[in-house]
PDB file of N, CA and C in Angstrom:
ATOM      1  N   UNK A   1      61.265  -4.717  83.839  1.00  0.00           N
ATOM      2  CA  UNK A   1      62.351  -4.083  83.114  1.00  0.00           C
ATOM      3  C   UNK A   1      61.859  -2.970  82.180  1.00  0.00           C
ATOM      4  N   UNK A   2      60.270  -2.841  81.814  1.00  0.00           N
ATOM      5  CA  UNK A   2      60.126  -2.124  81.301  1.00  0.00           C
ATOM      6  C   UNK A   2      60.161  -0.276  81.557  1.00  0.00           C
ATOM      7  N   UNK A   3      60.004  -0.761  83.235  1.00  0.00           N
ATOM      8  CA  UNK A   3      60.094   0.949  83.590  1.00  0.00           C
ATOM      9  C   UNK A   3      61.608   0.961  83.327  1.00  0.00           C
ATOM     10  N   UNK A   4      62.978   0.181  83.499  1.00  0.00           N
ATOM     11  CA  UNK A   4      64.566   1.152  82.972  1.00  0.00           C
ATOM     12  C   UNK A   4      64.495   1.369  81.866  1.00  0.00           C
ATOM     13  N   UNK A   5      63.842   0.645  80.783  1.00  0.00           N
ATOM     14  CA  UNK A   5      64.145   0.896  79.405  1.00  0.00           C
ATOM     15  C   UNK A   5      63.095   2.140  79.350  1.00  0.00           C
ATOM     16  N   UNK A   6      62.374   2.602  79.865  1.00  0.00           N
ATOM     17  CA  UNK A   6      61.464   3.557  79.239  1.00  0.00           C
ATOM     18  C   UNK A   6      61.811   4.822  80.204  1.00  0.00           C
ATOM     19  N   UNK A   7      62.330   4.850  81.151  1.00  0.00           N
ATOM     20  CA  UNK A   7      63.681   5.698  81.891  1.00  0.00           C
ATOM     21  C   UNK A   7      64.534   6.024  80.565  1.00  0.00           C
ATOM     22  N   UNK A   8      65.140   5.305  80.190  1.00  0.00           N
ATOM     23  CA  UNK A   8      66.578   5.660  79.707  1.00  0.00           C
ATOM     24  C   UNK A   8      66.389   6.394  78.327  1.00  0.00           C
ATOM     25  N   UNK A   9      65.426   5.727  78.218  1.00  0.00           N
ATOM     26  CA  UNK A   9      64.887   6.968  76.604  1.00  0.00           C
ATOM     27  C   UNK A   9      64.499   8.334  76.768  1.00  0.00           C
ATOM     28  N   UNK A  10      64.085   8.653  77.637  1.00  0.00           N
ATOM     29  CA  UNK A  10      64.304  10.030  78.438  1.00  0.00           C
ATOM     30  C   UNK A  10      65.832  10.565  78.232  1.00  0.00           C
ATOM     31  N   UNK A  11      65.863  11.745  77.847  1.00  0.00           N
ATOM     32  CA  UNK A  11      67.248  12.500  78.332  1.00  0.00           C
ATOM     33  C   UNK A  11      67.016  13.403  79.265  1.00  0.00           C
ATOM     34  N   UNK A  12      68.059  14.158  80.070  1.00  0.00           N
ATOM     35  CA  UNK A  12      67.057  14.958  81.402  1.00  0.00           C
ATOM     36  C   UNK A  12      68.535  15.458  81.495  1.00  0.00           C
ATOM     37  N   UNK A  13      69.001  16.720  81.090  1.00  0.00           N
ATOM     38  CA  UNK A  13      70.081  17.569  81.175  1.00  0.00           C
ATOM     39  C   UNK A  13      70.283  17.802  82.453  1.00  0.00           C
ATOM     40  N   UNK A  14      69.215  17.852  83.713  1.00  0.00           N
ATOM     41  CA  UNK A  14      69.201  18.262  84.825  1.00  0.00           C
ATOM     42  C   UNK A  14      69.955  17.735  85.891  1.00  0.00           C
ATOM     43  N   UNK A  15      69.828  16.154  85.462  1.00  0.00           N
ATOM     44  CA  UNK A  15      70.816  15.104  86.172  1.00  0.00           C
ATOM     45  C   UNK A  15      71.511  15.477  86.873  1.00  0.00           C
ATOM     46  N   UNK A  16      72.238  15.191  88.069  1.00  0.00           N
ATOM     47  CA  UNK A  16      73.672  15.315  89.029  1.00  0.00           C
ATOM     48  C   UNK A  16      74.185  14.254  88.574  1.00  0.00           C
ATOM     49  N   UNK A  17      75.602  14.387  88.033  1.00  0.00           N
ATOM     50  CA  UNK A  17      76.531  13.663  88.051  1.00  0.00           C
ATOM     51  C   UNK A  17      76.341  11.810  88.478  1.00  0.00           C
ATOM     52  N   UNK A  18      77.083  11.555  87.511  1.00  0.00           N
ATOM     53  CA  UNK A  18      77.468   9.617  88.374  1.00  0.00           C
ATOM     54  C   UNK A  18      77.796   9.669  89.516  1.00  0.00           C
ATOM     55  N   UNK A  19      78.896  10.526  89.914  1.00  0.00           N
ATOM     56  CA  UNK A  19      79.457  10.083  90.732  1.00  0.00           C
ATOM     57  C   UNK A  19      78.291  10.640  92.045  1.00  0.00           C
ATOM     58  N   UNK A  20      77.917  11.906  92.103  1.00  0.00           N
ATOM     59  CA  UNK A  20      76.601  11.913  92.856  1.00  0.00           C
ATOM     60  C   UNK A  20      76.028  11.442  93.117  1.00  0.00           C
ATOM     61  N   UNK A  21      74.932  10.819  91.758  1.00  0.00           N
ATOM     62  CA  UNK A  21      73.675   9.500  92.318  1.00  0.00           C
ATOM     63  C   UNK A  21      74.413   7.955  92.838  1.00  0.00           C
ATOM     64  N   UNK A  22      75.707   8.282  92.175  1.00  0.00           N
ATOM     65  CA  UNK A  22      76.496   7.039  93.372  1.00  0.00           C
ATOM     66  C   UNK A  22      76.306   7.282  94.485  1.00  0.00           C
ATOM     67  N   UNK A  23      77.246   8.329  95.116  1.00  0.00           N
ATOM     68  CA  UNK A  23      77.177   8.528  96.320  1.00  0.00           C
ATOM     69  C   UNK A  23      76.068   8.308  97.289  1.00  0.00           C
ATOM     70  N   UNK A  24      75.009   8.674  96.547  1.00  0.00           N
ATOM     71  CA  UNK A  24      73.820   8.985  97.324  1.00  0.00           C
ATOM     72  C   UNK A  24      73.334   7.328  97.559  1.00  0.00           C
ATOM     73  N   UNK A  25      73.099   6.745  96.018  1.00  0.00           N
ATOM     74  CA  UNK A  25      73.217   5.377  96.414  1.00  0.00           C
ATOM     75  C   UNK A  25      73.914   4.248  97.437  1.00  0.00           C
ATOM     76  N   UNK A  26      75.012   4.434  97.511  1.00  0.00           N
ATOM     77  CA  UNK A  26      75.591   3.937  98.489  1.00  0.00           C
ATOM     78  C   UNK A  26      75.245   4.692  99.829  1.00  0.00           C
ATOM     79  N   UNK A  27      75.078   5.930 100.443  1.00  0.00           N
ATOM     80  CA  UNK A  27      74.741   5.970 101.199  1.00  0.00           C
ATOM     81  C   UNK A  27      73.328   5.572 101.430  1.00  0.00           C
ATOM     82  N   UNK A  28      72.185   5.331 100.637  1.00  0.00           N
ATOM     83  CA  UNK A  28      70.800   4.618 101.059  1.00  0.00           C
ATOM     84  C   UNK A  28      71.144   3.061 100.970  1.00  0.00           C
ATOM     85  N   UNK A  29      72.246   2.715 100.720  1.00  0.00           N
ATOM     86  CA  UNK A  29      72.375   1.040 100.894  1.00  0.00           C
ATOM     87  C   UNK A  29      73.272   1.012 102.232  1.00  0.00           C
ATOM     88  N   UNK A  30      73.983   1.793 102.396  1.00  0.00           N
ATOM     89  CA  UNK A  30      74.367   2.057 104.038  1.00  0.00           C
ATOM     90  C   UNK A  30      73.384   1.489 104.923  1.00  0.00           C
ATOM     91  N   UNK A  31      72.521   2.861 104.837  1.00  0.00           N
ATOM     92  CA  UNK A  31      71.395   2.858 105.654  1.00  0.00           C
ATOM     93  C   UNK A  31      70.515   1.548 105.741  1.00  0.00           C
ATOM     94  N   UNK A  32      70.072   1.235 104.573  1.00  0.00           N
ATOM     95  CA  UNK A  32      69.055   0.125 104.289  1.00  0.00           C
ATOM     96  C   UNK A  32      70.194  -1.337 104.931  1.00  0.00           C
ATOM     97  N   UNK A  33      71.070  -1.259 105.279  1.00  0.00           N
ATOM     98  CA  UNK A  33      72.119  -2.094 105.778  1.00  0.00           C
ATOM     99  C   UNK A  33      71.959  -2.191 107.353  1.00  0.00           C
ATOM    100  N   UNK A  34      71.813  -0.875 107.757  1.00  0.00           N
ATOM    101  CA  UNK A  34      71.316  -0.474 109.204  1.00  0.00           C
ATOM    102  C   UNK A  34      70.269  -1.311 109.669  1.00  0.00           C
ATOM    103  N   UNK A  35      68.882  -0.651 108.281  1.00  0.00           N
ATOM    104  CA  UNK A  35      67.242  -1.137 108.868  1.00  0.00           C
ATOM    105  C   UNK A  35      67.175  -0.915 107.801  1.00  0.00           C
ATOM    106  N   UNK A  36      66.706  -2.570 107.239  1.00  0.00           N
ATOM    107  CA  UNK A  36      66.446  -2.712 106.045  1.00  0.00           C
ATOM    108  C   UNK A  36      64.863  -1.851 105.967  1.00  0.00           C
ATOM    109  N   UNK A  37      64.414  -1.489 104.952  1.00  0.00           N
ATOM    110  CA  UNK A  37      62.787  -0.772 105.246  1.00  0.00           C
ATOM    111  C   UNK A  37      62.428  -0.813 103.455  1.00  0.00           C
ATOM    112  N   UNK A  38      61.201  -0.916 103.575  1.00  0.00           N
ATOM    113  CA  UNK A  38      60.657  -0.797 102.061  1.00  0.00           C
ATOM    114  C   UNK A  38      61.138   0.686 101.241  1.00  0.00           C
ATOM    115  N   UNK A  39      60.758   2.058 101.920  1.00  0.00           N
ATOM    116  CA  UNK A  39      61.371   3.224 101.076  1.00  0.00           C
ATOM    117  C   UNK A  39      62.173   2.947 100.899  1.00  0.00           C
ATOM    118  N   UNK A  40      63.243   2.405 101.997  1.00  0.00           N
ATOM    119  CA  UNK A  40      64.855   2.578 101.006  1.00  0.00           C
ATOM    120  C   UNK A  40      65.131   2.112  99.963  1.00  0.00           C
ATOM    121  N   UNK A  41      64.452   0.600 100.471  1.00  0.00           N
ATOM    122  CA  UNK A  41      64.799  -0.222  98.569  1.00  0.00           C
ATOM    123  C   UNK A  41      64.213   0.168  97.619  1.00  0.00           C
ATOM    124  N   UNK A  42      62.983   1.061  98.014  1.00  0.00           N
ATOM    125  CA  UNK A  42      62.753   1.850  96.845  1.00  0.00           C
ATOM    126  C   UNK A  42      63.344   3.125  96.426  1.00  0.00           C
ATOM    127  N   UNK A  43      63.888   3.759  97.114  1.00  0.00           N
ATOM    128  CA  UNK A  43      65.364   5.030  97.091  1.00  0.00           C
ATOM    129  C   UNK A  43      66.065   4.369  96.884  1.00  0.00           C
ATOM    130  N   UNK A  44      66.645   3.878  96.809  1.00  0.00           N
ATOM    131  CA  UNK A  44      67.817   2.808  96.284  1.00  0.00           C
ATOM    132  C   UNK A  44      67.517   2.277  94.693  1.00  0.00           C
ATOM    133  N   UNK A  45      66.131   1.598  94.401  1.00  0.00           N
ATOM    134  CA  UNK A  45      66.054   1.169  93.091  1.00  0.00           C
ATOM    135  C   UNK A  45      65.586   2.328  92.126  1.00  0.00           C
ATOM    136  N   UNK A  46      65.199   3.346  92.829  1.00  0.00           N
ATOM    137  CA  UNK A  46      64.959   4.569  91.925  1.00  0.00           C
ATOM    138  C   UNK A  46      66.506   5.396  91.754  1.00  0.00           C
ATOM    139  N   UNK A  47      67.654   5.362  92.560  1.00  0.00           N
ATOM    140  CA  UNK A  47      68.831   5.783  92.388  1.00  0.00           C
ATOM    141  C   UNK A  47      69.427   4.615  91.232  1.00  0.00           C
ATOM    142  N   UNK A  48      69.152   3.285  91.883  1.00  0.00           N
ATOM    143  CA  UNK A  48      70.048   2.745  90.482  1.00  0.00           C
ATOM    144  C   UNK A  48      69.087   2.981  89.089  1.00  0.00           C
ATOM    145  N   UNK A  49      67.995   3.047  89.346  1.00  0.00           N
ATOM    146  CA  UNK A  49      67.547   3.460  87.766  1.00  0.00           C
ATOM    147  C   UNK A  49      68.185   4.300  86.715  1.00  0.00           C
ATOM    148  N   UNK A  50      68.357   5.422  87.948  1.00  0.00           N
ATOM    149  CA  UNK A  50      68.575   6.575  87.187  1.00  0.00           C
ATOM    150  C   UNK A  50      69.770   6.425  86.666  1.00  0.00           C
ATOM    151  N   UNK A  51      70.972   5.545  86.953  1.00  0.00           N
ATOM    152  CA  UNK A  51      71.953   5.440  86.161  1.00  0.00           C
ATOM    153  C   UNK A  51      72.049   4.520  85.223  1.00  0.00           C
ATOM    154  N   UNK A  52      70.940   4.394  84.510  1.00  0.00           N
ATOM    155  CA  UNK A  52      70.873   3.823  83.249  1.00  0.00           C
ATOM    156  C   UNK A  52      70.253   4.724  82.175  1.00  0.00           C
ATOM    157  N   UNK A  53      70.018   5.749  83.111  1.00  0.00           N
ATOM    158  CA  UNK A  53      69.822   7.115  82.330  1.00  0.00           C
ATOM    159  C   UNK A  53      71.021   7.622  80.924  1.00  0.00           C
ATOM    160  N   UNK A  54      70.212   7.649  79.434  1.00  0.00           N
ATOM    161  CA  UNK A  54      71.513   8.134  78.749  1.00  0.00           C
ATOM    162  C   UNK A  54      72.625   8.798  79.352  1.00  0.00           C
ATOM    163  N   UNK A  55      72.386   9.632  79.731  1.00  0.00           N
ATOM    164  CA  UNK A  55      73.616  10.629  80.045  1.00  0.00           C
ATOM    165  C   UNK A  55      74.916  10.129  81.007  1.00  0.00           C
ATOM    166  N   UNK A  56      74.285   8.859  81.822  1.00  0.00           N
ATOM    167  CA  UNK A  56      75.880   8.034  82.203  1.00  0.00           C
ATOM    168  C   UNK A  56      76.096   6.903  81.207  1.00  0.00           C
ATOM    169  N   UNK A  57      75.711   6.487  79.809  1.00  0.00           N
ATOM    170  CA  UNK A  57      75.728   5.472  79.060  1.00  0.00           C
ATOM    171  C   UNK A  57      77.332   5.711  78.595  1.00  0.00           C
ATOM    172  N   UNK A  58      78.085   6.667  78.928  1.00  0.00           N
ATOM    173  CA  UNK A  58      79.409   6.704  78.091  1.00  0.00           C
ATOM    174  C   UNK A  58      80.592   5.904  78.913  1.00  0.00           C
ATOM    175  N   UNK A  59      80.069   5.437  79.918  1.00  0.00           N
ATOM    176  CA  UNK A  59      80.862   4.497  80.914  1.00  0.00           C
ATOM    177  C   UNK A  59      80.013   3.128  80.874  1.00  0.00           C
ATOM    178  N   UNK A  60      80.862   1.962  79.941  1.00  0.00           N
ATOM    179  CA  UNK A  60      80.163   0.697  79.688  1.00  0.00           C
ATOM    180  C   UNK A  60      80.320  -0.019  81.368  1.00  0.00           C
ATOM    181  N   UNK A  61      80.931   0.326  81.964  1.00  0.00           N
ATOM    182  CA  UNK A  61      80.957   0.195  83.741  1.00  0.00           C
ATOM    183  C   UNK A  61      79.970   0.529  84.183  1.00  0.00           C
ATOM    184  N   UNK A  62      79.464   2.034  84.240  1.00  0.00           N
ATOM    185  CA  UNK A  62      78.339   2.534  84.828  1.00  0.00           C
ATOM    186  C   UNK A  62      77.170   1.823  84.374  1.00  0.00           C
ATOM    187  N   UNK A  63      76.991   1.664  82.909  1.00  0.00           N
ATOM    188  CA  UNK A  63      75.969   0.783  82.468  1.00  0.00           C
ATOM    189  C   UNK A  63      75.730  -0.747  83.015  1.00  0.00           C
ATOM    190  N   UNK A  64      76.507  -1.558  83.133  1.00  0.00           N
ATOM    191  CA  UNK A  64      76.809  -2.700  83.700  1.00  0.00           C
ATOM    192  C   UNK A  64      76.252  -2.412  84.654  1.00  0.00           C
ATOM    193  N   UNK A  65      77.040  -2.151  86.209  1.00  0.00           N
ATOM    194  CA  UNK A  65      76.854  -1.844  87.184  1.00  0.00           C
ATOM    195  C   UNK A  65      75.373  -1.601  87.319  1.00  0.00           C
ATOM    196  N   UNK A  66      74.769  -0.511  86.997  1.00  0.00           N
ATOM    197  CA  UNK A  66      73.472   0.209  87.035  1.00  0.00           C
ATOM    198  C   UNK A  66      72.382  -0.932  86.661  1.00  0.00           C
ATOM    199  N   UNK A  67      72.413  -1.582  85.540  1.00  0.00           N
ATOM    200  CA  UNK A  67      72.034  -2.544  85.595  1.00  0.00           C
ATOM    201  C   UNK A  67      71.804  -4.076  86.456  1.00  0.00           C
ATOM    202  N   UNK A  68      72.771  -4.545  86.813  1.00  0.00           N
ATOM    203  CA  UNK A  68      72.901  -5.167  87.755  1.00  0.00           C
ATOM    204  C   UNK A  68      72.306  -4.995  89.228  1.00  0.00           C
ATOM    205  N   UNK A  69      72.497  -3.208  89.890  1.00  0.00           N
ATOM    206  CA  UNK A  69      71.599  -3.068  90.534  1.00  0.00           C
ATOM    207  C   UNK A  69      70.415  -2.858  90.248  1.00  0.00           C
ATOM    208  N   UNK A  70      69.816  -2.382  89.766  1.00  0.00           N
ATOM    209  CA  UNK A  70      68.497  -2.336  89.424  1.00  0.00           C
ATOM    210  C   UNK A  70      67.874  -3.886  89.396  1.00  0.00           C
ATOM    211  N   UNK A  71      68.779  -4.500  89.510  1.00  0.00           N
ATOM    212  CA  UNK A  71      67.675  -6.012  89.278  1.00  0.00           C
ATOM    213  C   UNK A  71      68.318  -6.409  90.789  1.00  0.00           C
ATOM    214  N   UNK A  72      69.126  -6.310  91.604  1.00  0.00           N
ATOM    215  CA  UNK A  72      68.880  -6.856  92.722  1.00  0.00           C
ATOM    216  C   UNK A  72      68.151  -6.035  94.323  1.00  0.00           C
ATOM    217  N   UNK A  73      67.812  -4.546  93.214  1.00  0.00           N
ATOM    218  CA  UNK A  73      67.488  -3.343  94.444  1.00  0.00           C
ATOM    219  C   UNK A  73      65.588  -4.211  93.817  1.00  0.00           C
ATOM    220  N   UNK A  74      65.266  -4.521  92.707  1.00  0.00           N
ATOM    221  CA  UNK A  74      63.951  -4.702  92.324  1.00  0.00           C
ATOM    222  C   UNK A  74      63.482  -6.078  93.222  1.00  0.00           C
ATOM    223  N   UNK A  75      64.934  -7.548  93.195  1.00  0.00           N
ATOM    224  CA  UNK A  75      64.310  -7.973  94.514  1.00  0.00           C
ATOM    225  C   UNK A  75      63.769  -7.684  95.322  1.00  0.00           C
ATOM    226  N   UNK A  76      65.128  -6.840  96.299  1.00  0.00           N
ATOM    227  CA  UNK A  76      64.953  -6.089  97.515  1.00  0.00           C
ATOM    228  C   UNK A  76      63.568  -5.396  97.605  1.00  0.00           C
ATOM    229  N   UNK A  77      62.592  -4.678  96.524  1.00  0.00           N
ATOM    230  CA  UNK A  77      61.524  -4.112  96.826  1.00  0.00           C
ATOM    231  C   UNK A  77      60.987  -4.953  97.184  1.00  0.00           C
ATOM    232  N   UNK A  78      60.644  -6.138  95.760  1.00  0.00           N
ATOM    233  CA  UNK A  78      59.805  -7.191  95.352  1.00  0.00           C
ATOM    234  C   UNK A  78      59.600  -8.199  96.865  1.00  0.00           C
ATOM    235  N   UNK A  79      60.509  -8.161  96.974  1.00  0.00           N
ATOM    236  CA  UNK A  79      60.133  -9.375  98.967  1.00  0.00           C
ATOM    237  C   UNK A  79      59.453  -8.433 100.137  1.00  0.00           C
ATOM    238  N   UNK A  80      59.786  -7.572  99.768  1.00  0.00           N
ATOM    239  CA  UNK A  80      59.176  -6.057 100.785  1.00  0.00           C
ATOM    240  C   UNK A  80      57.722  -6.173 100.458  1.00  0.00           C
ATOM    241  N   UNK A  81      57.496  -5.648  99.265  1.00  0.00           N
ATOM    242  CA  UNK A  81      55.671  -6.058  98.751  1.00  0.00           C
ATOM    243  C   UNK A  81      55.484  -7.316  99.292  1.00  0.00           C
ATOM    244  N   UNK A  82      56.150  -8.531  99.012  1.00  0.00           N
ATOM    245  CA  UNK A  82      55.324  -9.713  98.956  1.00  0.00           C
ATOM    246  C   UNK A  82      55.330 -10.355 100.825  1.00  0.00           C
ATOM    247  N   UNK A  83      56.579  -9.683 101.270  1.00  0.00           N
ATOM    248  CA  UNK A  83      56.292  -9.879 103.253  1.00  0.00           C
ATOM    249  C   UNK A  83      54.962  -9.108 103.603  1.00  0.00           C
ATOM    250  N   UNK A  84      54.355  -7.717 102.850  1.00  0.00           N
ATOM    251  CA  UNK A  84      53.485  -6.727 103.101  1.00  0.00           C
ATOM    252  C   UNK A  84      52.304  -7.690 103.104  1.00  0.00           C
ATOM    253  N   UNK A  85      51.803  -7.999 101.643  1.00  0.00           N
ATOM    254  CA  UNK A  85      51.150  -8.818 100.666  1.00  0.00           C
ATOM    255  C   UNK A  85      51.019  -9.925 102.222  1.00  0.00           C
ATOM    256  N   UNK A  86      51.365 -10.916 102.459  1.00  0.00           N
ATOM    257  CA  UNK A  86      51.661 -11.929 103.058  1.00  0.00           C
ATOM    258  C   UNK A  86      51.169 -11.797 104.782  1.00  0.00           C
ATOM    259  N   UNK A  87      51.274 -10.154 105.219  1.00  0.00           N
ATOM    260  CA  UNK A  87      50.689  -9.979 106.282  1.00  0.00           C
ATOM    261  C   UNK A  87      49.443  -9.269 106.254  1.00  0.00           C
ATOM    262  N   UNK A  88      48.880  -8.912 105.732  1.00  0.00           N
ATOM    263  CA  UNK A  88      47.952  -8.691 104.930  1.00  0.00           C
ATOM    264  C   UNK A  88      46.600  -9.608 104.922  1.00  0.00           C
ATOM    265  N   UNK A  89      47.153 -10.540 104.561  1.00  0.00           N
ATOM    266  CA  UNK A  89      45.834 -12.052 104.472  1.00  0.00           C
ATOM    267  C   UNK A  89      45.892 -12.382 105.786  1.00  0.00           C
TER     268      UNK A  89
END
């Protein structure tokens, strides 16, 4: 949890929109729906990061939400490493 909290203290004017890194999000959970694959859940947990970014904090929804994914896209990596990890030995 320490990389969202140290994300969000960042401000970054550059941002695209919520509704953008939504979009985009849902379309890499589309996909990762298709064929699940390690990048995506990591395009995916780097999209929900970013909406815990100040600049969507004015929607206590977006915050929620963003949160929430970020801890089930960090599974989704986390079993990806540890199937890797696991074939590996």
């Amino acid at each position: 949890m320490n990389t969202i909290n140290s994300r969000a203290m960042r401000y970054d004017p550059s941002l695209p929109d919520a509704e953008s890194v939504m979009a985009s999000l849902l379309y890499i959970a589309t996909l990762y729906i298709k064929k699940p694959t390690y990048e995506l859940a990591k395009q995916a947990l780097r999209l929900a990061e970013t909406l815990t970014a100040p600049e969507y904090a004015d929607s206590d929804l977006i915050c929620r939400v963003s949160r929430r994914m970020c801890v089930q896209w960090t599974l989704l990596v986390n079993e990806h490493e540890q199937a890797q990890t696991s074939l590996a030995i």
